[in-house]
N, C-alpha and C. Protein backbone atom coordinates (compact mmCIF):
# COMPACT_ATOMS: atom_id res chain seq x y z
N UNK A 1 178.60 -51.85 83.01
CA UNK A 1 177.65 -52.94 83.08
C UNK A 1 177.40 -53.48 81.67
N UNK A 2 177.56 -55.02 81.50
CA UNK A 2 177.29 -55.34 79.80
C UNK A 2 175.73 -55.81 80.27
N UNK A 3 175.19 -55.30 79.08
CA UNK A 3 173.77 -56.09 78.63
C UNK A 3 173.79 -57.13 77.63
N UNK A 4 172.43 -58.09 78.37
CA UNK A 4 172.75 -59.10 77.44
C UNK A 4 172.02 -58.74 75.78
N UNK A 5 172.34 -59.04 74.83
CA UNK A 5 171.74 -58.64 73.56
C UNK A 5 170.66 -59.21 73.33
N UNK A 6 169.38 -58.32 73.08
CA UNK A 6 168.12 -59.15 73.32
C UNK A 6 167.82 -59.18 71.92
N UNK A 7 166.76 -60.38 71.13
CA UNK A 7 166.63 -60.80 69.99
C UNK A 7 165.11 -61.07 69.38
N UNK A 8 164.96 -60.87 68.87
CA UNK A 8 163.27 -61.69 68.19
C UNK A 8 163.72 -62.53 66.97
N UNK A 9 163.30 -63.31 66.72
CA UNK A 9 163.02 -64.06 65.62
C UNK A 9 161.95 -64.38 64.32
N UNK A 10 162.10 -64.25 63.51
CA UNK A 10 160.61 -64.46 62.57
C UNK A 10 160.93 -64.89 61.27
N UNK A 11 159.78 -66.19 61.45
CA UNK A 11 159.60 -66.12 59.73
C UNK A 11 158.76 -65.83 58.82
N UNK A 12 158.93 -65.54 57.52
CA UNK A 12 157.54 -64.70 57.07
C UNK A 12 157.70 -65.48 56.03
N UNK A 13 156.60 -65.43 54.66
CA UNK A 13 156.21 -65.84 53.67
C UNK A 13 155.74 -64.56 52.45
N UNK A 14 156.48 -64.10 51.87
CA UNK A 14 155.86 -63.33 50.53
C UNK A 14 155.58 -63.65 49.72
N UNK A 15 154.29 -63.42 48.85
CA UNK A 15 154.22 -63.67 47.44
C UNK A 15 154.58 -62.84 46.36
N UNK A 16 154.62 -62.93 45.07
CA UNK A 16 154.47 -62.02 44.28
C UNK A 16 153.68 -61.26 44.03
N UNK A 17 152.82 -61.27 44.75
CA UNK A 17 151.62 -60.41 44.29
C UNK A 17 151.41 -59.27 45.20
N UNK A 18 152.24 -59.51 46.43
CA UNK A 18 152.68 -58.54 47.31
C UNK A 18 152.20 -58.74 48.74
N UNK A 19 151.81 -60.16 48.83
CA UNK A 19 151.34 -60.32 50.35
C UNK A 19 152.16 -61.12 51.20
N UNK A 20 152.37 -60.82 51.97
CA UNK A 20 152.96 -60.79 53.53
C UNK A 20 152.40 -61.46 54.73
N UNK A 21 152.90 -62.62 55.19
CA UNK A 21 152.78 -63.60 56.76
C UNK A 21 153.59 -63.55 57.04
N UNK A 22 153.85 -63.11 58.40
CA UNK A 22 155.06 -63.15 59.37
C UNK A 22 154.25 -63.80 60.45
N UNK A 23 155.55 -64.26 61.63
CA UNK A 23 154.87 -65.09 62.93
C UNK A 23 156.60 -64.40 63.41
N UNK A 24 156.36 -63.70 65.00
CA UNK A 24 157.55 -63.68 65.49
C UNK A 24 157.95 -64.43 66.75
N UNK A 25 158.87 -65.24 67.20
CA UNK A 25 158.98 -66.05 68.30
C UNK A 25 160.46 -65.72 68.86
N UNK A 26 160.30 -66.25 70.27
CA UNK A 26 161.39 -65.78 71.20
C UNK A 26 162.73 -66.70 70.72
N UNK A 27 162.85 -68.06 70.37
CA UNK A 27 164.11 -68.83 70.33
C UNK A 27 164.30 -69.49 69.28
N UNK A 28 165.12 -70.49 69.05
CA UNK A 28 164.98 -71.17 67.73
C UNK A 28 163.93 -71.56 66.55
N UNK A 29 164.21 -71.71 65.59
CA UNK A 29 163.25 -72.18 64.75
C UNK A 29 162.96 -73.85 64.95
N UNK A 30 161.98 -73.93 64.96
CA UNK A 30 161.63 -75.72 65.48
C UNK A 30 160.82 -76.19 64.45
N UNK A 31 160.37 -77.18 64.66
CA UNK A 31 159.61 -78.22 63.20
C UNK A 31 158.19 -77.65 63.74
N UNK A 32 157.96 -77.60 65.17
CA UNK A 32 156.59 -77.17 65.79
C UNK A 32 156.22 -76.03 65.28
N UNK A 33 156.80 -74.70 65.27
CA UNK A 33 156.69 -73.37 65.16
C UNK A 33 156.94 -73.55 63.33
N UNK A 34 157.55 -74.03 62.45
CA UNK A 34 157.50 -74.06 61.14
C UNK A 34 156.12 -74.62 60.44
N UNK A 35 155.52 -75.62 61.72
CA UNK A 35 154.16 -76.49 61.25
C UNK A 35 153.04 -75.33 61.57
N UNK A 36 153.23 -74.66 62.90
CA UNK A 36 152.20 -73.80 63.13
C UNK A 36 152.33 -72.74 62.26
N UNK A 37 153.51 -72.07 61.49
CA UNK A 37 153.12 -71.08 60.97
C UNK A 37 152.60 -71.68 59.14
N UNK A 38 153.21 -73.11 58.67
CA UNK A 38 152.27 -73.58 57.24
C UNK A 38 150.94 -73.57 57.77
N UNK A 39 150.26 -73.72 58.91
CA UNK A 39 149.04 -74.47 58.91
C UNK A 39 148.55 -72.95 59.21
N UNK A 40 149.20 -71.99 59.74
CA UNK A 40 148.69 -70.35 59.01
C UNK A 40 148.50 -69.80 58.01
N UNK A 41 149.24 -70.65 56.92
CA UNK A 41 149.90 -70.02 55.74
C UNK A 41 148.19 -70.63 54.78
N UNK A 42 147.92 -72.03 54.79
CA UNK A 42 146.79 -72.92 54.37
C UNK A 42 145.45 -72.19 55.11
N UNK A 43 145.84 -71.75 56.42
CA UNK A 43 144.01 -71.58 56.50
C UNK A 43 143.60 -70.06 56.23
N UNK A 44 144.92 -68.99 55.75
CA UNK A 44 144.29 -68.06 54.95
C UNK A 44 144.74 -67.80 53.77
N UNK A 45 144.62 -69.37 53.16
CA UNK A 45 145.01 -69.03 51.70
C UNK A 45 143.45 -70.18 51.16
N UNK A 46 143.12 -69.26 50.06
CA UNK A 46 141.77 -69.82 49.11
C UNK A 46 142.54 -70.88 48.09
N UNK A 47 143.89 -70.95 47.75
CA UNK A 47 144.42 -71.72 47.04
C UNK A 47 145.39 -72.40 47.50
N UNK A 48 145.74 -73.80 46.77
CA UNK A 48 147.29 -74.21 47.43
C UNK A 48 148.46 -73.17 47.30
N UNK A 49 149.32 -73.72 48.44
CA UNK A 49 150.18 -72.56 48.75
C UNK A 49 151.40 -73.45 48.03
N UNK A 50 152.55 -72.48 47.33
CA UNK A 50 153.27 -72.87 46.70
C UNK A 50 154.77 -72.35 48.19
N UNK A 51 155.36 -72.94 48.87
CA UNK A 51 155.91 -72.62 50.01
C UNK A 51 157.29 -73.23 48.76
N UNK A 52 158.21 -71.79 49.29
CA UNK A 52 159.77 -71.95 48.97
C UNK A 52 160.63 -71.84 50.26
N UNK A 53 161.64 -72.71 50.47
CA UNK A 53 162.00 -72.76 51.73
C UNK A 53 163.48 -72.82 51.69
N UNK A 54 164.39 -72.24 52.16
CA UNK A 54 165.77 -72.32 52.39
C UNK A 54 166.09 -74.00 52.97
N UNK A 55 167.22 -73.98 53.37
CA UNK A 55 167.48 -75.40 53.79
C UNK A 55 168.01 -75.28 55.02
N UNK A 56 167.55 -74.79 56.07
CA UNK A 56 167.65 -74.87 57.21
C UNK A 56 167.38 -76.24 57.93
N UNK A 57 168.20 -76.62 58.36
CA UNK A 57 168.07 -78.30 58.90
C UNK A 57 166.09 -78.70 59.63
N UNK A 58 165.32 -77.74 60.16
CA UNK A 58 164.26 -78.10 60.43
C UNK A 58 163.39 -78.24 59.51
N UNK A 59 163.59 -77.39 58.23
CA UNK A 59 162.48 -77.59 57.25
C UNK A 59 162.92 -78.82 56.48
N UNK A 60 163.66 -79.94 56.51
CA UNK A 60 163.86 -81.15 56.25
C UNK A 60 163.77 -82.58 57.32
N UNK A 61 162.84 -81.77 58.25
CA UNK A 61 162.75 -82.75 59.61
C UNK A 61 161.68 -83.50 59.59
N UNK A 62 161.59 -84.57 59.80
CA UNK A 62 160.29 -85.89 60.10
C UNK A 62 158.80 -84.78 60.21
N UNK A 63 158.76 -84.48 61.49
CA UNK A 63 157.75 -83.96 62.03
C UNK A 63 157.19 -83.30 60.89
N UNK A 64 158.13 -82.28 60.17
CA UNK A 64 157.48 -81.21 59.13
C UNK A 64 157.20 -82.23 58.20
N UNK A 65 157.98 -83.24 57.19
CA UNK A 65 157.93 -84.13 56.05
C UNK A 65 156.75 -84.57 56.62
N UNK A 66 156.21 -84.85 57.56
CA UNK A 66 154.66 -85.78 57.80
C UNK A 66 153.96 -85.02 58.01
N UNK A 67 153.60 -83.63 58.06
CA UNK A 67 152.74 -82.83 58.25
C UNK A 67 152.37 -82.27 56.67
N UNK A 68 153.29 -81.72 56.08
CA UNK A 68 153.23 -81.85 54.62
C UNK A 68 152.87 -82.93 53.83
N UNK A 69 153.05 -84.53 53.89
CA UNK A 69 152.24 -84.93 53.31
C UNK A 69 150.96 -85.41 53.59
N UNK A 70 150.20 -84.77 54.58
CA UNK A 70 149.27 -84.72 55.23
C UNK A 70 148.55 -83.88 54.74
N UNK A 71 148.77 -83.06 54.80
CA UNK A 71 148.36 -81.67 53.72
C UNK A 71 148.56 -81.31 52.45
N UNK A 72 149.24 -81.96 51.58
CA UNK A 72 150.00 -82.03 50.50
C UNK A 72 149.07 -81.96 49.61
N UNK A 73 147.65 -81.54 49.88
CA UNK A 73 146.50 -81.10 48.92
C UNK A 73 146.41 -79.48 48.76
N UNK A 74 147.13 -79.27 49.82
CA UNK A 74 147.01 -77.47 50.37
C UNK A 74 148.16 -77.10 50.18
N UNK A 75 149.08 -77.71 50.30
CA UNK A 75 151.04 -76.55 50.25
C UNK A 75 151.94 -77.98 49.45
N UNK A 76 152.46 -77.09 49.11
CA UNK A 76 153.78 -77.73 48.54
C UNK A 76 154.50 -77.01 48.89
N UNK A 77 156.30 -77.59 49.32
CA UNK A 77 157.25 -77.19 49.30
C UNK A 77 158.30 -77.46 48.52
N UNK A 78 159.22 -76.18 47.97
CA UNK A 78 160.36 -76.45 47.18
C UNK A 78 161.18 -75.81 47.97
N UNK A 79 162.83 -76.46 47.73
CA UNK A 79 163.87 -75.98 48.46
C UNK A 79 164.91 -75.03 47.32
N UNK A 80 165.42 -73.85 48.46
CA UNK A 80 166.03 -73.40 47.33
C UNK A 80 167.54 -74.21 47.45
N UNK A 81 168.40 -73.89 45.91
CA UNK A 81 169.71 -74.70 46.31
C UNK A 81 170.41 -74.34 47.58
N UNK A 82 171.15 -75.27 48.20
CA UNK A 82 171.53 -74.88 49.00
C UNK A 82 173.24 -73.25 48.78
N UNK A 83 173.04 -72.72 50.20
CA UNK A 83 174.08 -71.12 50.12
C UNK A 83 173.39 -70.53 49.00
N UNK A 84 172.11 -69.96 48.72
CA UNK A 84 171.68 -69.00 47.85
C UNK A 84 170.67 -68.08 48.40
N UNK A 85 171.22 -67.77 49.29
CA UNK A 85 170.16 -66.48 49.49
C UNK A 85 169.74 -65.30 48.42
N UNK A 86 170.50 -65.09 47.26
CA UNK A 86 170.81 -64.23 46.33
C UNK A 86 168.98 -64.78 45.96
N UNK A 87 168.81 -66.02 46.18
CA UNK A 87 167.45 -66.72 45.04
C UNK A 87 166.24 -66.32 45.94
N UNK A 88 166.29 -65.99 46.88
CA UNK A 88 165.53 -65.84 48.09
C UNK A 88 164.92 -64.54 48.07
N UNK A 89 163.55 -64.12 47.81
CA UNK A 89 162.92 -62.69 48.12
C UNK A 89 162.76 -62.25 49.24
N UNK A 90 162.93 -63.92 50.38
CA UNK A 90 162.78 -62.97 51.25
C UNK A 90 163.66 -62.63 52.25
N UNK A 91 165.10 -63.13 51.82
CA UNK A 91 166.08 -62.38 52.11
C UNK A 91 166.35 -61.05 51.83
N UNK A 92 165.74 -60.32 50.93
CA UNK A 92 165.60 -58.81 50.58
C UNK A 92 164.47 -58.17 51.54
N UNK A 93 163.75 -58.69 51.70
CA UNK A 93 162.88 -58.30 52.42
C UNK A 93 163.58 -58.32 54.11
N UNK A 94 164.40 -59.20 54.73
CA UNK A 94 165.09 -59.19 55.83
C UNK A 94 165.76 -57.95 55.87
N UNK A 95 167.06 -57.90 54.70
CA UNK A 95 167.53 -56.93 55.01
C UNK A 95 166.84 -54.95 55.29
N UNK A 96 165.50 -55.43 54.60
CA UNK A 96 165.08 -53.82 54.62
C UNK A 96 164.44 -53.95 55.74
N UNK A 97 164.52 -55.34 56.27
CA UNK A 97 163.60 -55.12 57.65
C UNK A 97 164.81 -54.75 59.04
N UNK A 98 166.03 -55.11 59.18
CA UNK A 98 167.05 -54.84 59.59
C UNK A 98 167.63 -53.40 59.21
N UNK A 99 167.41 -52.68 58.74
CA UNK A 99 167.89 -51.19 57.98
C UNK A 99 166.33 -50.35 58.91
N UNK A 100 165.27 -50.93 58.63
CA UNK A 100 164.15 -50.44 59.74
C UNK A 100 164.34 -50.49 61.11
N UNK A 101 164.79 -51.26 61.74
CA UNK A 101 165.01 -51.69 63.10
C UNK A 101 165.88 -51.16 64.04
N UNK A 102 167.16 -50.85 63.03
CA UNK A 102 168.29 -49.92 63.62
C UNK A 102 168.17 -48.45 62.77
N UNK A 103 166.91 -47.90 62.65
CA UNK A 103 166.97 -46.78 62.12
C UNK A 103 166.02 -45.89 63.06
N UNK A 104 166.17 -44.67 63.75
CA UNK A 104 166.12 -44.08 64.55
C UNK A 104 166.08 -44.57 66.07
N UNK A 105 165.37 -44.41 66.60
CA UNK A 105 165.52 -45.03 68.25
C UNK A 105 165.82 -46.16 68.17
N UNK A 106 166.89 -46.66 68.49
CA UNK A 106 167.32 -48.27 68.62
C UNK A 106 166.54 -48.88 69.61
N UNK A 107 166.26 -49.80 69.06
CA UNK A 107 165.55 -51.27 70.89
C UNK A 107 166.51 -51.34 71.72
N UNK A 108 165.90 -51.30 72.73
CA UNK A 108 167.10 -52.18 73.43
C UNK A 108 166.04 -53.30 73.89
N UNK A 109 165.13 -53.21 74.08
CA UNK A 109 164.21 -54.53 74.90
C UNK A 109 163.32 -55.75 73.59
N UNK A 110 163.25 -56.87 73.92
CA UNK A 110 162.58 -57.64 72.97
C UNK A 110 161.50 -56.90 72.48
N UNK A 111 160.75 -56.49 73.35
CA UNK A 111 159.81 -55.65 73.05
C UNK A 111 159.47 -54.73 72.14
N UNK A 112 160.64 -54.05 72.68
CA UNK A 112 161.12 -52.68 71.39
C UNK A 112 160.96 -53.04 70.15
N UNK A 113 162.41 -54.04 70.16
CA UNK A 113 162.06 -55.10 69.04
C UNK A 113 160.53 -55.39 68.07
N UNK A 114 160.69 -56.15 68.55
CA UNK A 114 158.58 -56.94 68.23
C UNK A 114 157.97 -55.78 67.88
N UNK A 115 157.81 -54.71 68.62
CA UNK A 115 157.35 -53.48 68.20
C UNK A 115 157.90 -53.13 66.80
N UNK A 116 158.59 -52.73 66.74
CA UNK A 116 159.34 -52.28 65.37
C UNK A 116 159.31 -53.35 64.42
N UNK A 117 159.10 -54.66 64.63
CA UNK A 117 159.23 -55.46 63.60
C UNK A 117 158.17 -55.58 63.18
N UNK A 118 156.92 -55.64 64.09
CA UNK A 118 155.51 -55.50 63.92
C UNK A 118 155.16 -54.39 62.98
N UNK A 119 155.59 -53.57 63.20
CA UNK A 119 155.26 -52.18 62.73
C UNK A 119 155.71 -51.82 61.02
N UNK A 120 156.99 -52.32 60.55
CA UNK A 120 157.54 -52.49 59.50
C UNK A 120 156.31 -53.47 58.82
N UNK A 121 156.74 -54.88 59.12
CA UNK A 121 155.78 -56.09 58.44
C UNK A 121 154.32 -55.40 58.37
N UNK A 122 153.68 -54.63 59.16
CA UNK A 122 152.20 -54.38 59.07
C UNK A 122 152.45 -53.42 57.84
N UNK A 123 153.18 -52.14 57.69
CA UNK A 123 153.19 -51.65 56.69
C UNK A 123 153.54 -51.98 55.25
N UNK A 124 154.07 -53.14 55.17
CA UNK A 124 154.14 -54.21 53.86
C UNK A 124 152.92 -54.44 54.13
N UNK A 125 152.19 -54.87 54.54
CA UNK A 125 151.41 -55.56 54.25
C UNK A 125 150.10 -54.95 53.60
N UNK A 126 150.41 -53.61 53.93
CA UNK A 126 149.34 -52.87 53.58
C UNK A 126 149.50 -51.69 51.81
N UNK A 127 151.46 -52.30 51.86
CA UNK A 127 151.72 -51.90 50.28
C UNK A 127 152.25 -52.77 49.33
N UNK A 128 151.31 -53.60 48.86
CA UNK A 128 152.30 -54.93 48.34
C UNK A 128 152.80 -54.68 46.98
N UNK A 129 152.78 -53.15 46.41
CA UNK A 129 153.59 -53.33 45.39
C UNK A 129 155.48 -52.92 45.91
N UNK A 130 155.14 -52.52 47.02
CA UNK A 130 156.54 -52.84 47.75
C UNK A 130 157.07 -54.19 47.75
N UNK A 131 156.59 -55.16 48.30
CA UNK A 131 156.91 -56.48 48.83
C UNK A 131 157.24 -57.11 47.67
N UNK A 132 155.72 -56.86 46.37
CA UNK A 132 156.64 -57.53 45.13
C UNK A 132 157.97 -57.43 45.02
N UNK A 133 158.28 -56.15 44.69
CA UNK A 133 159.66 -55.51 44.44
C UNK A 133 160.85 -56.04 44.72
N UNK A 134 160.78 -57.10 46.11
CA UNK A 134 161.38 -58.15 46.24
C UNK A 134 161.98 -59.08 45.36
N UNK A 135 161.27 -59.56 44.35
CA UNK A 135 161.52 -60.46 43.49
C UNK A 135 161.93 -60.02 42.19
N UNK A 136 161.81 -58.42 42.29
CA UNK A 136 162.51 -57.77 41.09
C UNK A 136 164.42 -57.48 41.43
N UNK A 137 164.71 -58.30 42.77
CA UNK A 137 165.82 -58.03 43.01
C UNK A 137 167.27 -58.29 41.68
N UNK A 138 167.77 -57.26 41.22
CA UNK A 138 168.82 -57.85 39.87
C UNK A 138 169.77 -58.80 40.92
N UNK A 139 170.21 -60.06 40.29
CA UNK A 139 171.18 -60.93 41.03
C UNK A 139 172.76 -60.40 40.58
C-alpha cells in the first residue's frame, strides 16, 4: 500500500537577537498568508520591523506591495539576491529544523508533523542565543 507523503509548511522570521515567529499552514505560500503573518510580525513588535525576504514569486506580488506600503511606517522589506540561500539565517535555521523532524520517531501524519515542528520552534524560542547563532553561519 503507498501512502501519500504528508507535509506542513512554515514561515518564520528570526532576529539577531535571538527571537523567533513562525506561522505553520497546510498548502502553498500565498500573498494572503505572507500579509497575515507581516501583520503578526508589526503587532508584536514595539519597533519597525526590518523584514528580509527571499524572492519567492509571492513576496513580489500586488496584494503584498500594497499592504506594505500601507504599513511602510511599521516594516520594511529587503530582498535577498536572488539563488542565495547561503545569505539567509533562516535557511540554517530550516535545516536544523529538518535534522529535528526526522530524528527519532518519524511523523507519518500532518499532525505528527506540526507537533514536532511546534515543539522544535517553541524551544528556540525560549533559547535565543541559539537562534542568533544562525547568523554566525561561516559562508
Amino acid at each position: 500500500m503507498e501512502t501519500k507523503r504528508q507535509r506542513v509548511n512554515m514561515i518564520s522570521a528570526i532576529s539577531s537577537q535571538g527571537k523567533v515567529r513562525f506561522m505553520l499552514y497546510p498548502d502553498s505560500m500565498n500573498q494572503q498568508r505572507l500579509i497575515r503573518f507581516m501583520t503578526c510580525l508589526i503587532r508584536d513588535s514595539e519597533r519597525k520591523v526590518f523584514l528580509i525576504l527571499d524572492n519567492l514569486k509571492v513576496h513580489h506580488g500586488k496584494l503584498a506591495a500594497a499592504w506594505l506600503d500601507k504599513h511602510k511606517e511599521k516594516i520594511e522589506v529587503f530582498f535577498l539576491p536572488p539563488y542565495a540561500p547561503e545569505y539567509n539565517p533562516d535557511e540554517y535555521l530550516n535545516h536544523a529544523l529538518k535534522i529535528s523532524v526526522h530524528s527519532g520517531q518519524l511523523p507519518y501524519t500532518a499532525e505528527d508533523i506540526s507537533h514536532k515542528i511546534q515543539s522544535f520552534m517553541r524551544k528556540l524560542q525560549h533559547h535565543p542565543p541559539l537562534v542568533s547563532r544562525f547568523f554566525h553561519h561561516p559562508l
